[in-house]
C-alpha atoms as a PDB file:
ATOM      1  CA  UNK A   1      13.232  -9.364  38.990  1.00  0.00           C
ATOM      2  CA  UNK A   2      15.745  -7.477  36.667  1.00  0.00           C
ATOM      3  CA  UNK A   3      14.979  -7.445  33.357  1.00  0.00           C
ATOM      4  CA  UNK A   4      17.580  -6.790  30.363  1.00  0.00           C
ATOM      5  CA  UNK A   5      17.712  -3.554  28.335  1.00  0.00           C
ATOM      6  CA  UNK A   6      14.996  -4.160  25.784  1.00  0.00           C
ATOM      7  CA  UNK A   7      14.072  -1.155  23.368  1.00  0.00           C
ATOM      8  CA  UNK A   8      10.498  -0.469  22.704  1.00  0.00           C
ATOM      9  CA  UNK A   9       9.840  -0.076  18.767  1.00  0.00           C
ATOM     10  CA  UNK A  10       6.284  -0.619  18.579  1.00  0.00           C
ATOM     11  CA  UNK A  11       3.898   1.739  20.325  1.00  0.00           C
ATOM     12  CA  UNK A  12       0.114   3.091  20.420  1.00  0.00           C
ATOM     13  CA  UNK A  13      -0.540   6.636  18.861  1.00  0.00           C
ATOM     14  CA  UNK A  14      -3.831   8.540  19.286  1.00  0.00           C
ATOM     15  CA  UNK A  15      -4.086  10.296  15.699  1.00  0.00           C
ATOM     16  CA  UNK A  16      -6.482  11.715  13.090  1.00  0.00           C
ATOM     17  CA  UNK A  17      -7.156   8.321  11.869  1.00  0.00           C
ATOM     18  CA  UNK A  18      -8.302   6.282  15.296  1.00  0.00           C
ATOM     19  CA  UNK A  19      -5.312   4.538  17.541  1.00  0.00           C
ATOM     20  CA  UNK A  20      -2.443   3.171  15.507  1.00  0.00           C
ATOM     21  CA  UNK A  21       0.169   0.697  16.284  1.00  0.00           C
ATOM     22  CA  UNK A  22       3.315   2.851  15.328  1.00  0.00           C
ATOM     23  CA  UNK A  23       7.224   1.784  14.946  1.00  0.00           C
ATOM     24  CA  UNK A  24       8.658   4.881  16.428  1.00  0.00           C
ATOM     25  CA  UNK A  25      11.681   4.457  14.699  1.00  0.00           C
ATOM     26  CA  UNK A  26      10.034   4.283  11.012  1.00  0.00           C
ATOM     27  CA  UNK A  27      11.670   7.467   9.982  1.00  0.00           C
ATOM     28  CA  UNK A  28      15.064   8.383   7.178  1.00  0.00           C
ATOM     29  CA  UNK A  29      16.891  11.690   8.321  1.00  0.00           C
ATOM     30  CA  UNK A  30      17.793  13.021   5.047  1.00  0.00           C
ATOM     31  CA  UNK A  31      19.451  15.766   6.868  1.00  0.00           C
ATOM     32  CA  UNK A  32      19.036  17.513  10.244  1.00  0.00           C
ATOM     33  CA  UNK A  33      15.427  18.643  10.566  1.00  0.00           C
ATOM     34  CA  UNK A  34      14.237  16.929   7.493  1.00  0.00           C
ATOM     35  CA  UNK A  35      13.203  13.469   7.710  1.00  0.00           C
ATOM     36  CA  UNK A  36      10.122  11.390   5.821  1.00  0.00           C
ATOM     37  CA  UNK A  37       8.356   8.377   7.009  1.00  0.00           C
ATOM     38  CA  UNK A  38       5.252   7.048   7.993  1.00  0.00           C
ATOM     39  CA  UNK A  39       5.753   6.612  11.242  1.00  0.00           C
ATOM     40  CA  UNK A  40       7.051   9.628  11.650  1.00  0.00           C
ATOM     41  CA  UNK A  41       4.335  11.395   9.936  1.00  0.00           C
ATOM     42  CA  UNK A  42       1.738   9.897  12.309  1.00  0.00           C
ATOM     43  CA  UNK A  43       3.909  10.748  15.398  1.00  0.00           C
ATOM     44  CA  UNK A  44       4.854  14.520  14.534  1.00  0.00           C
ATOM     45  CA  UNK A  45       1.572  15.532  12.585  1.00  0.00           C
ATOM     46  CA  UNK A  46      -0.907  12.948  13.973  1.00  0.00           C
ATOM     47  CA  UNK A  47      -1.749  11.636  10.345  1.00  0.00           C
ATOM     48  CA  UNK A  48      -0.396  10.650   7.083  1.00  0.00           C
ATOM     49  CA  UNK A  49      -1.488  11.934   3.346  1.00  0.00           C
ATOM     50  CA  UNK A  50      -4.969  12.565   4.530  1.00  0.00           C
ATOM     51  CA  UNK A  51      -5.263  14.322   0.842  1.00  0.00           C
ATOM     52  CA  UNK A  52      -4.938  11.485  -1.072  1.00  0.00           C
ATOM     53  CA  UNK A  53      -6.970   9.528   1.361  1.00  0.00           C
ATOM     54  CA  UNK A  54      -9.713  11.712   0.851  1.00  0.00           C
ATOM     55  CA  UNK A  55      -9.516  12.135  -2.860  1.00  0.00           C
ATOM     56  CA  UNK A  56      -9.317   7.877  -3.027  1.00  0.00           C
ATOM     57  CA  UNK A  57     -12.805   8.632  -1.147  1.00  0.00           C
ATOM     58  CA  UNK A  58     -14.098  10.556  -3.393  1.00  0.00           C
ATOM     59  CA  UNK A  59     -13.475   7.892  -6.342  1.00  0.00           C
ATOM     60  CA  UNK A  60     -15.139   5.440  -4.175  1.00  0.00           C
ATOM     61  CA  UNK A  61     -18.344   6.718  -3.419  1.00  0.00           C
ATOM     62  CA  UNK A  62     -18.803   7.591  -7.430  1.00  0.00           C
ATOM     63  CA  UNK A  63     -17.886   3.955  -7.880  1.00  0.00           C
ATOM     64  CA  UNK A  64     -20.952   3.099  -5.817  1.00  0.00           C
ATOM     65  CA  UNK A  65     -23.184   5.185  -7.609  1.00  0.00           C
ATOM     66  CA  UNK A  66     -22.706   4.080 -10.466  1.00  0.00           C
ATOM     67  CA  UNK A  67     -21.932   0.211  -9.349  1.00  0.00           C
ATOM     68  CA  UNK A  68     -24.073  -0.419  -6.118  1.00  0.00           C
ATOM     69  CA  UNK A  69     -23.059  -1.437  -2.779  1.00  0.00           C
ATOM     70  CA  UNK A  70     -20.362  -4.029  -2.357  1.00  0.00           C
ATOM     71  CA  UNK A  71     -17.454  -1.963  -3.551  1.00  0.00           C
ATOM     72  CA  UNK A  72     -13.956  -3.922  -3.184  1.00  0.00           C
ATOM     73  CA  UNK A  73     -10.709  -2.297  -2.928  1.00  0.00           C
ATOM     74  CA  UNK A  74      -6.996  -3.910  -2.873  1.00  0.00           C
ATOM     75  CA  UNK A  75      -4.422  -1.911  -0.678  1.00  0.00           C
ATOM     76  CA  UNK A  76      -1.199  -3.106  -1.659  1.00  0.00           C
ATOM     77  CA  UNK A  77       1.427  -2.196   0.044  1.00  0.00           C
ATOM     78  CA  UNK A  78      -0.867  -1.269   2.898  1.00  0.00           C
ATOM     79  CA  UNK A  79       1.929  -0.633   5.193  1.00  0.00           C
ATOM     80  CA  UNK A  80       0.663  -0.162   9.343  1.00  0.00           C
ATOM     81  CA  UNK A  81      -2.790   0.414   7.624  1.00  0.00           C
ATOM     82  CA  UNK A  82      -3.823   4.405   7.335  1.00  0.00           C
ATOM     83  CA  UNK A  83      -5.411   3.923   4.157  1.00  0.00           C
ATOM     84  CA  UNK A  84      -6.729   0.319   4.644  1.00  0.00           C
ATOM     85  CA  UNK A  85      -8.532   2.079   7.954  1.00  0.00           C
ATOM     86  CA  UNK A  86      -9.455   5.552   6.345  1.00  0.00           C
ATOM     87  CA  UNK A  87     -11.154   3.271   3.028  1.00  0.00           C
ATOM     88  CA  UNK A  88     -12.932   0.470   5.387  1.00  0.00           C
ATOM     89  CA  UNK A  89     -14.550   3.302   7.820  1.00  0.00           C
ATOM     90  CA  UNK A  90     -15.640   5.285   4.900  1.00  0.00           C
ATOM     91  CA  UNK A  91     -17.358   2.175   3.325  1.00  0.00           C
ATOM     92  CA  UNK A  92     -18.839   0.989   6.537  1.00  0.00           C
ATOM     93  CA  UNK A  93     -22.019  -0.774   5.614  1.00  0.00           C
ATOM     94  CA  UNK A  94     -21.288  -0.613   1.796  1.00  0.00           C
ATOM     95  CA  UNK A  95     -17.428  -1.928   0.720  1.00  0.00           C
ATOM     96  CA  UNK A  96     -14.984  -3.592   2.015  1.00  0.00           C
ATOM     97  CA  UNK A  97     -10.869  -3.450   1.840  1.00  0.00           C
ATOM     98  CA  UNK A  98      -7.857  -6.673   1.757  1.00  0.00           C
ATOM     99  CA  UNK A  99      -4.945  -5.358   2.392  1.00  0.00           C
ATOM    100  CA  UNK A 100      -1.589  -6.833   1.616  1.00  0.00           C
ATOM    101  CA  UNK A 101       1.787  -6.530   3.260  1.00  0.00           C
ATOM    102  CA  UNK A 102       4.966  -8.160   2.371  1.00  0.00           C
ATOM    103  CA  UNK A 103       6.982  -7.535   5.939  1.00  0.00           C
ATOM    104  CA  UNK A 104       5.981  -9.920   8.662  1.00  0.00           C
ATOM    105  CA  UNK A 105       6.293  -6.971  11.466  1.00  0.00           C
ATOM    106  CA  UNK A 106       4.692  -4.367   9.699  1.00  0.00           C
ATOM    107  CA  UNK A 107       1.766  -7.087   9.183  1.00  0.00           C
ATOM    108  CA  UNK A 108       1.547  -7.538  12.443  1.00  0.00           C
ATOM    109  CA  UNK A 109       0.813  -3.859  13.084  1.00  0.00           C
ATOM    110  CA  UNK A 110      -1.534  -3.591  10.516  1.00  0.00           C
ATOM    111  CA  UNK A 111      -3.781  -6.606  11.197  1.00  0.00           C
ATOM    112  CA  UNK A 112      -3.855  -5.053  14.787  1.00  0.00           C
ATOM    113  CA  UNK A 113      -4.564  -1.820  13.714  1.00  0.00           C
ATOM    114  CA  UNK A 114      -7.737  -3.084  11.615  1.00  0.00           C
ATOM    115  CA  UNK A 115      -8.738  -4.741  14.804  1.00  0.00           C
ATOM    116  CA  UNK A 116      -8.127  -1.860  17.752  1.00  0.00           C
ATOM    117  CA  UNK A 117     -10.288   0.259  14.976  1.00  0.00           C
ATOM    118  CA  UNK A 118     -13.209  -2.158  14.751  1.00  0.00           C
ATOM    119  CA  UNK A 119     -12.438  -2.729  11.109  1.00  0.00           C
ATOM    120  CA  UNK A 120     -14.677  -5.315  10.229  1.00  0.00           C
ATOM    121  CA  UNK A 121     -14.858  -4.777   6.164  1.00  0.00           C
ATOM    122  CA  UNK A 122     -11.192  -5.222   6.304  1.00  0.00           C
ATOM    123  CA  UNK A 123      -8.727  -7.963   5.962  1.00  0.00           C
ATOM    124  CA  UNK A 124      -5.312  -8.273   6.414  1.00  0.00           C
ATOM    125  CA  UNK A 125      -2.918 -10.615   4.677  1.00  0.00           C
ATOM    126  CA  UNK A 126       0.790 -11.459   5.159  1.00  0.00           C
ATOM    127  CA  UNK A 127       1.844 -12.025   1.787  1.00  0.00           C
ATOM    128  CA  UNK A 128       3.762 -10.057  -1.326  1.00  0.00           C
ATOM    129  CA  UNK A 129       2.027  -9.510  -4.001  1.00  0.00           C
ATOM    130  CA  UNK A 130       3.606 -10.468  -7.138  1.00  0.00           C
ATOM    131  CA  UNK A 131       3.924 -11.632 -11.602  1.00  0.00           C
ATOM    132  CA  UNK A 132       3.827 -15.069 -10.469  1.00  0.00           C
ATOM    133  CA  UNK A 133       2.666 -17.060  -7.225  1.00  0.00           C
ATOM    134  CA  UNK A 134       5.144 -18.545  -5.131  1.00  0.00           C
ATOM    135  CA  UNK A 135       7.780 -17.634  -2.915  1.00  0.00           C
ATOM    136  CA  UNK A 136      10.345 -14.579  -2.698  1.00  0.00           C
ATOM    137  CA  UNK A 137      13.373 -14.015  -0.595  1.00  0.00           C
ATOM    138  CA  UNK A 138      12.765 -10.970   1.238  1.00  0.00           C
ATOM    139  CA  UNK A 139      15.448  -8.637   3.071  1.00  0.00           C
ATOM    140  CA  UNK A 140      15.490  -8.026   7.038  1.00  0.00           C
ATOM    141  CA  UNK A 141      15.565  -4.443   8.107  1.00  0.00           C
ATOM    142  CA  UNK A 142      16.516  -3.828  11.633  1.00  0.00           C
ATOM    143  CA  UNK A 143      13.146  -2.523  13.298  1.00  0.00           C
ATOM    144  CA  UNK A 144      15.418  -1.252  16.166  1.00  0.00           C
ATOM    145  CA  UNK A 145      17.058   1.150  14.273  1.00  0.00           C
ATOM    146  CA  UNK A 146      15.940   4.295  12.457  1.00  0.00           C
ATOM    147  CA  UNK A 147      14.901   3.588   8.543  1.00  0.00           C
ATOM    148  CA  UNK A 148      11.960   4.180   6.705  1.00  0.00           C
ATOM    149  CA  UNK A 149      10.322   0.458   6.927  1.00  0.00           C
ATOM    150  CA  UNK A 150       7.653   1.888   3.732  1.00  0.00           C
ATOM    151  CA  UNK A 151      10.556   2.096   2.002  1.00  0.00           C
ATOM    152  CA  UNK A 152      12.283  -1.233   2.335  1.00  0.00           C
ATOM    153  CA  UNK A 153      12.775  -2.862  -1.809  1.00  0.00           C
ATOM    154  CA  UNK A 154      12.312  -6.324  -2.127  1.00  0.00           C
ATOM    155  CA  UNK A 155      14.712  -6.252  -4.478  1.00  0.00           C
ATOM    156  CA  UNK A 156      18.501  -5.170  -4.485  1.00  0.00           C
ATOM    157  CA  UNK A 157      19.614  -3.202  -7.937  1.00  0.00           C
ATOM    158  CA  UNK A 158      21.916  -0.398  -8.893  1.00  0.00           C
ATOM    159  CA  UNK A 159      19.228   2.063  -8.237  1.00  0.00           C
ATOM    160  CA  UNK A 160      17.969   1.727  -4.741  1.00  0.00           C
ATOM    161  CA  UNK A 161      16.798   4.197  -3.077  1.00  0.00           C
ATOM    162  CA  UNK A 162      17.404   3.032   0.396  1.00  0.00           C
ATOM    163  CA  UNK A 163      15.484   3.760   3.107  1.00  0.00           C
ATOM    164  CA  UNK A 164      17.761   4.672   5.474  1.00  0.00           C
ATOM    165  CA  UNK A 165      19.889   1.386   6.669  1.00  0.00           C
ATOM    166  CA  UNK A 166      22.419  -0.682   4.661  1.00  0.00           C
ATOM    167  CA  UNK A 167      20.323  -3.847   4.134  1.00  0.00           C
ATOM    168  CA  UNK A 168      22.246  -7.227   3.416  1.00  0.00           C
ATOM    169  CA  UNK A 169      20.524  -8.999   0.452  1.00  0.00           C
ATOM    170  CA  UNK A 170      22.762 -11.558   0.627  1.00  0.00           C
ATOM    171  CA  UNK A 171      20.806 -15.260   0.767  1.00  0.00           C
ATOM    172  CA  UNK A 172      21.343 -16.035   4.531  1.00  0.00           C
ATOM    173  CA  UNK A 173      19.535 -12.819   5.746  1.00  0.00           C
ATOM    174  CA  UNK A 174      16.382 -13.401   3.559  1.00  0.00           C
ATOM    175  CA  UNK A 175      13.525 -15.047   4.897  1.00  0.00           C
ATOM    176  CA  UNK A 176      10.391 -16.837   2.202  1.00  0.00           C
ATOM    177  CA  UNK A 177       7.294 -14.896   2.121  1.00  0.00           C
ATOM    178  CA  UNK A 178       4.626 -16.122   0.108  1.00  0.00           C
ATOM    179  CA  UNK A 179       3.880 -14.432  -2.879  1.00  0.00           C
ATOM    180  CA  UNK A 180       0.396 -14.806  -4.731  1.00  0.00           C
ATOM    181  CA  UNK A 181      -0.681 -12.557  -7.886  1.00  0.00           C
ATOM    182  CA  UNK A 182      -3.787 -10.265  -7.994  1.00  0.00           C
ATOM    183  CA  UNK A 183      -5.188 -12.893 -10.216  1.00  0.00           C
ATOM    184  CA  UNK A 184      -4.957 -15.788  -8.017  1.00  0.00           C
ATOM    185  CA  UNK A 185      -7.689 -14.249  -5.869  1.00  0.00           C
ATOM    186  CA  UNK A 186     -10.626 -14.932  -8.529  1.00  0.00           C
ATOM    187  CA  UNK A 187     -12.360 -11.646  -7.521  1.00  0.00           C
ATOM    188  CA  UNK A 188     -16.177 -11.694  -8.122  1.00  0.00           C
ATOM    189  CA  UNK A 189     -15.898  -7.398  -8.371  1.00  0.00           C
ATOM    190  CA  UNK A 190     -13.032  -4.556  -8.085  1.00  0.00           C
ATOM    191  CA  UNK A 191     -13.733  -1.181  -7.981  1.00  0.00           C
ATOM    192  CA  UNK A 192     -10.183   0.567  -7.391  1.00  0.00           C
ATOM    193  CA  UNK A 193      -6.385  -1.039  -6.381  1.00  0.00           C
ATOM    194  CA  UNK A 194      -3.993   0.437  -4.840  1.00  0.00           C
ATOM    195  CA  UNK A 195      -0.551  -0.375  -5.778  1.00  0.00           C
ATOM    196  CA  UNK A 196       2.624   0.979  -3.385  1.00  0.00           C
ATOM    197  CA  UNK A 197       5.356  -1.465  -3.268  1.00  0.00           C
ATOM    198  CA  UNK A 198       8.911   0.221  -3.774  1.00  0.00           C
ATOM    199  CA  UNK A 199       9.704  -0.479  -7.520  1.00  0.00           C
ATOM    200  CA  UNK A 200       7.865  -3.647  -7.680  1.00  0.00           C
ATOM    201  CA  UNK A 201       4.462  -2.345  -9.287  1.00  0.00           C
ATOM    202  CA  UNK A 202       4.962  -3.765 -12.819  1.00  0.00           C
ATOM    203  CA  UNK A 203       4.836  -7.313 -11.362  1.00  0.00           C
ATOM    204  CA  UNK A 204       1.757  -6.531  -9.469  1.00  0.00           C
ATOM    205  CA  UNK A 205       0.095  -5.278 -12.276  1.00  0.00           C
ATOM    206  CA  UNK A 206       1.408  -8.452 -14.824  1.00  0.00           C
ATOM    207  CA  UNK A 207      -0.437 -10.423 -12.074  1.00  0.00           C
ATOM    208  CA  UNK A 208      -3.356  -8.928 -12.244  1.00  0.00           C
ATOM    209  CA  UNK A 209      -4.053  -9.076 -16.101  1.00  0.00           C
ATOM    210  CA  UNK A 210      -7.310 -10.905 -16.473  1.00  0.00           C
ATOM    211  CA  UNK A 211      -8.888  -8.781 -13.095  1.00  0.00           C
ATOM    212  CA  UNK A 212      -8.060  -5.674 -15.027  1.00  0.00           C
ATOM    213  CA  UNK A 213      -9.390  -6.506 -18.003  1.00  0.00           C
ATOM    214  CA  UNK A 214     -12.320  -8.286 -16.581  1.00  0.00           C
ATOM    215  CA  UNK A 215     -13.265  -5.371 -14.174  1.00  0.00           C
ATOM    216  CA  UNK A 216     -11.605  -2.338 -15.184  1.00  0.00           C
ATOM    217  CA  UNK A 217     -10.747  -0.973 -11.462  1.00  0.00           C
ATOM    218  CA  UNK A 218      -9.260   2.016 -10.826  1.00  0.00           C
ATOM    219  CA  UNK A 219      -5.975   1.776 -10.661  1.00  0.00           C
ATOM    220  CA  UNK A 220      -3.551   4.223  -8.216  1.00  0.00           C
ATOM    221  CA  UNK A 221      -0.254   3.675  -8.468  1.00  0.00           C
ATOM    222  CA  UNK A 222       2.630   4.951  -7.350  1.00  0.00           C
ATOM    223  CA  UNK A 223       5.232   5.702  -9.807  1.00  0.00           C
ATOM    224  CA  UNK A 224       8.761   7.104  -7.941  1.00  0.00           C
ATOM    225  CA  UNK A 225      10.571   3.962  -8.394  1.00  0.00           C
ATOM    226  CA  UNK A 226       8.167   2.401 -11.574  1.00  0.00           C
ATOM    227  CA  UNK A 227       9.655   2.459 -15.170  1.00  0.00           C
ATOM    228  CA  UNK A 228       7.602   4.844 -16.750  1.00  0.00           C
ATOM    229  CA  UNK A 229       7.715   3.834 -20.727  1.00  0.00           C
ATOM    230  CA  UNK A 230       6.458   0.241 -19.232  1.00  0.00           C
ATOM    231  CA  UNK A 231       3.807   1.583 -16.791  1.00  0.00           C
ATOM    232  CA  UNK A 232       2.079   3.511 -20.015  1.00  0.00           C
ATOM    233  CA  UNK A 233       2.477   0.955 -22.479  1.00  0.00           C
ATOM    234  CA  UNK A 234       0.731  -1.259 -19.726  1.00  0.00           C
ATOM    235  CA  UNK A 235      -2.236   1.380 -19.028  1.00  0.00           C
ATOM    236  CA  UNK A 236      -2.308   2.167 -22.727  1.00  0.00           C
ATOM    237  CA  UNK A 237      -3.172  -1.477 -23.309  1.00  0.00           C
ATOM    238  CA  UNK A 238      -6.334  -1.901 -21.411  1.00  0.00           C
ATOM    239  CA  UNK A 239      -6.956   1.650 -22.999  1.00  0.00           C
ATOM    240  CA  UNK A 240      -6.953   3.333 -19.423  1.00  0.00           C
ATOM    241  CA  UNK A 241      -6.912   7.283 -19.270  1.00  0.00           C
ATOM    242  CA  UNK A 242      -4.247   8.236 -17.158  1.00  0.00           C
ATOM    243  CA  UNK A 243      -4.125  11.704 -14.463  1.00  0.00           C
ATOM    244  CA  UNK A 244      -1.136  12.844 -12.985  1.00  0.00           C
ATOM    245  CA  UNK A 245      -2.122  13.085  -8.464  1.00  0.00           C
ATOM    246  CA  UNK A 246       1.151  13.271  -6.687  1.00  0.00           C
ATOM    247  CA  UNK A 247       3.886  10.918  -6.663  1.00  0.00           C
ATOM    248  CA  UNK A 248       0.866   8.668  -8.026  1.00  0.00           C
ATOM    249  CA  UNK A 249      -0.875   7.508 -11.404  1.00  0.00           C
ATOM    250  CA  UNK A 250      -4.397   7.319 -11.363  1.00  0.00           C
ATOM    251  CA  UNK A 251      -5.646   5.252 -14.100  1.00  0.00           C
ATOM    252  CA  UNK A 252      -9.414   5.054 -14.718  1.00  0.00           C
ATOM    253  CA  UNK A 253     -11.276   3.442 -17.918  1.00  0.00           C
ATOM    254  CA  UNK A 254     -12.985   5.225 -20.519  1.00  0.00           C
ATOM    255  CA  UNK A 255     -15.849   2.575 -19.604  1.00  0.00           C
ATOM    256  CA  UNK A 256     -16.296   3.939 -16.402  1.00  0.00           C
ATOM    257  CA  UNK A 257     -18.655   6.783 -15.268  1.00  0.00           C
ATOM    258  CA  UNK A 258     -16.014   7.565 -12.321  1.00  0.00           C
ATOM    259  CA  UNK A 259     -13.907   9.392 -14.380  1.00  0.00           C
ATOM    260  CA  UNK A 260     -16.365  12.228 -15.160  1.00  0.00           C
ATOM    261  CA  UNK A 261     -15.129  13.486 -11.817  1.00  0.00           C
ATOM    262  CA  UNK A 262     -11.620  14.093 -13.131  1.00  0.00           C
ATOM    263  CA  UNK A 263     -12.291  15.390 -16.711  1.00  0.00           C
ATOM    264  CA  UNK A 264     -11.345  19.039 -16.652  1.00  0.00           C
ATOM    265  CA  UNK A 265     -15.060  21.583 -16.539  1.00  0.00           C
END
């Protein structure tokens, strides 16, 4: 039987963090020989920002010292999973990770990658996390082609980054993804949320309101396409303390013992 050319995107990696379901096209060439994605980073170096990985480790096991066992974290933005895998093996036994994704294929790759990895304090959801629940028109990249899928904004505007294909925000080519709010999911406990989704953190965080200020989680967020004067005014708020890690913000309260581990001496 002949079949027709069909390109194979999606593939199986063996890499630092267990067996991953990898696009192997999830890479932007900047230039020749320099190139950033996550895919690519788990093809070429066999992980991805195992640093900041760790160091969200770190904040977790002081969270259950000080809080007890049933530590939850939110991954937002949790892409094909590395952190939503690194987080649930570390808390085996003791805390437990949901995990959020906005693009239907890159959901599908994570929610396999929690299961190939025995994952079960882990949960995947297809959804975008948002200010308001609801539903949001979201662009179509071509998972075919070379682009940096991470990088894909939900939103077009005059300072888009890209990620590495022209994407057509125009009505016909955007498909309704649900959209709930942090808020929405009437958590019992939070110990730390992770917030990476391309210019879109200040809605997360509107959403999530009465969580933070009921819980005071520790908040990481990533801040190369968030409007700084808003992110501090909305930190400064809640009276979080604010250290610089990265291309991230990690915001802990005052209120919580955790952030004796970052205080200089």
């Amino acid at each position: 039987m002949a079949y027709p050319p069909r390109k194979t995107a999606f593939i199986l990696a063996s890499t630092n963090h267990g067996t991953m379901i990898v696009n192997r096209f999830d890479f932007r060439e900047v230039r020749p020989g320099e190139a950033y994605g996550v895919g690519l980073m788990l093809l070429h170096n066999s992980c991805y920002e195992p640093e900041e990985a760790a160091f969200v480790s770190t904040l977790l096991d002081a969270r259950r010292r000080h809080y007890g066992d049933g530590v939850n974290v939110l991954d937002i933005g949790a892409n094909v999973g590395v952190f939503t895998i690194e987080w649930s093996k570390h808390m085996t036994g003791w805390g437990n990770v949901l995990a959020f994704e906005a693009q239907e294929r890159i959901y599908h790759a994570l929610a396999g990658n929690i299961a190939i990895n025995n994952c079960f304090n882990a949960r995947p959801f297809w959804v975008a996390v948002a200010s308001e629940s609801g539903v949001i028109g979201m662009p179509l990249p071509n998972y075919l082609e070379p682009g940096s899928f991470g990088s894909l904004e939900l939103r077009q505007g005059e300072h888009n980054l890209g990620m590495g294909q022209k994407i057509d925000y125009s009505d016909d080519n955007l498909v309704d993804v649900t959209a709930i709010t942090v808020d929405s999911l009437d958590l019992e406990r939070l110990d730390l949320m992770k917030v990476d989704v391309e210019g879109m953190e200040m809605d997360v965080l509107e959403g999530a309101r009465r969580t933070i200020d009921t819980h005071h989680p520790i908040l990481v967020i990533e801040e190369l396409k968030t409007e700084r004067g808003a992110l501090k005014d909305y930190l400064d708020s809640f009276g979080y303390t604010t250290f610089g890690a990265g291309m991230n913000v990690v915001a802990v309260h005052p209120d919580d013992p955790t952030i004796q581990i970052l205080l200089p001496g």
